[in-house]
Protein backbone atom coordinates (compact mmCIF):
# COMPACT_ATOMS: atom_id res chain seq x y z
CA UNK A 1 46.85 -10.52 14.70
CA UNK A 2 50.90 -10.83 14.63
CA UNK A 3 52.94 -8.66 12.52
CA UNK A 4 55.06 -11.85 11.92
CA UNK A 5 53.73 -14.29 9.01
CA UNK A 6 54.94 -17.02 10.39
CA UNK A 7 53.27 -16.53 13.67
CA UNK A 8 50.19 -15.12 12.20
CA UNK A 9 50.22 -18.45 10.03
CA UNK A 10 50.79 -20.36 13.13
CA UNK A 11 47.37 -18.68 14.94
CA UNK A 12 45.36 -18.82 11.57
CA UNK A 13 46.39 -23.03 11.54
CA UNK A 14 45.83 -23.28 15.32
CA UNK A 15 42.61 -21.51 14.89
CA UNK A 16 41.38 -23.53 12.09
CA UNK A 17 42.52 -27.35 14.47
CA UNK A 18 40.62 -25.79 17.21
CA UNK A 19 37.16 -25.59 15.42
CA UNK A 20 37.90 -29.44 13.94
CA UNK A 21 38.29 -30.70 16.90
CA UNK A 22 35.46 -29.02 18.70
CA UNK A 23 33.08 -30.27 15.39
CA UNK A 24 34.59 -33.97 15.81
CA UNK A 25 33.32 -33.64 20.16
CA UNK A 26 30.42 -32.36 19.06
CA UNK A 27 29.73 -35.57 16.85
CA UNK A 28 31.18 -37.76 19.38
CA UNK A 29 28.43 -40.57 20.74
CA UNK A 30 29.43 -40.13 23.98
CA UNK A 31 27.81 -38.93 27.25
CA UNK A 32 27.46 -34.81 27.88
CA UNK A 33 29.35 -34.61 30.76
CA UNK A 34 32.31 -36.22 28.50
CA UNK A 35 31.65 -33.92 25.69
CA UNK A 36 31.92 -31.29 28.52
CA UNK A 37 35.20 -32.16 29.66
CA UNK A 38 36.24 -32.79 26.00
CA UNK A 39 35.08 -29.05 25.06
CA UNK A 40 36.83 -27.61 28.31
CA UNK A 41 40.58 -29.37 26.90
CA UNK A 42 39.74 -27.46 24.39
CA UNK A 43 38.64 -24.38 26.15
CA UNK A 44 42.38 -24.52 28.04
CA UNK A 45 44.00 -24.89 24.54
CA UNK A 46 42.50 -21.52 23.28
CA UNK A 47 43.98 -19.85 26.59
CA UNK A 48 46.94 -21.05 26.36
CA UNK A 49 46.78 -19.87 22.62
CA UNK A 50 46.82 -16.76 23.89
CA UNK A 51 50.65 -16.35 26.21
CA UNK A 52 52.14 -19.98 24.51
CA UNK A 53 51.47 -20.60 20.89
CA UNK A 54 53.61 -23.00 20.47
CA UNK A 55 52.40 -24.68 23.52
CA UNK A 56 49.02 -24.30 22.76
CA UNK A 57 49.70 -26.08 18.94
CA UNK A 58 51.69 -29.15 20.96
CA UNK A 59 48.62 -29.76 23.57
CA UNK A 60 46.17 -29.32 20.50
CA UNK A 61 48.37 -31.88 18.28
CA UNK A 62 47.93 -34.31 21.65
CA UNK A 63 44.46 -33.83 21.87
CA UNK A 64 43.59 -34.64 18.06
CA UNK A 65 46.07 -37.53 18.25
CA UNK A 66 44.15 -39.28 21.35
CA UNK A 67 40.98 -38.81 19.48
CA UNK A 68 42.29 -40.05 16.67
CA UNK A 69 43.76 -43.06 18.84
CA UNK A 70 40.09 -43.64 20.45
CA UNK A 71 42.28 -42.59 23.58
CA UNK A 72 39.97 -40.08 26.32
CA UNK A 73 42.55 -37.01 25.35
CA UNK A 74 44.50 -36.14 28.33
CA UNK A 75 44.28 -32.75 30.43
């Protein structure tokens, strides 16, 4: 964990998205393979968690927004 707060904030919010949004795939009535692809988006997100936080927090904000939006998210 990150001496900074901020960042360790950042990474404990992050975290916390990231296991929403793979409980609201998991509950999605769609076919496996699409849960599949859903879960690897989500997959990249936690790798790029770990060089890009920031990054990682924007592509995971995208993600829950298409969801949201009834929108396939976008790779």
């Amino acid at each position: 964990m990150p001496d900074d707060p901020e960042v360790a904030a950042l990474y404990a919010l992050v975290a916390e998205r990231l296991k929403q949004a793979h409980a609201r795939v998991h509950a999605l009535h769609v076919s496996a393979e699409a849960k599949t692809a859903l879960a690897r988006q989500l997959l990249i997100v936690t790798e790029t968690a770990k060089r890009d936080l920031p990054e990682a927090a924007r592509r995971l904000s995208r993600f829950v927004h298409d969801l949201d939006e009834g929108h396939p998210p976008r790779g």
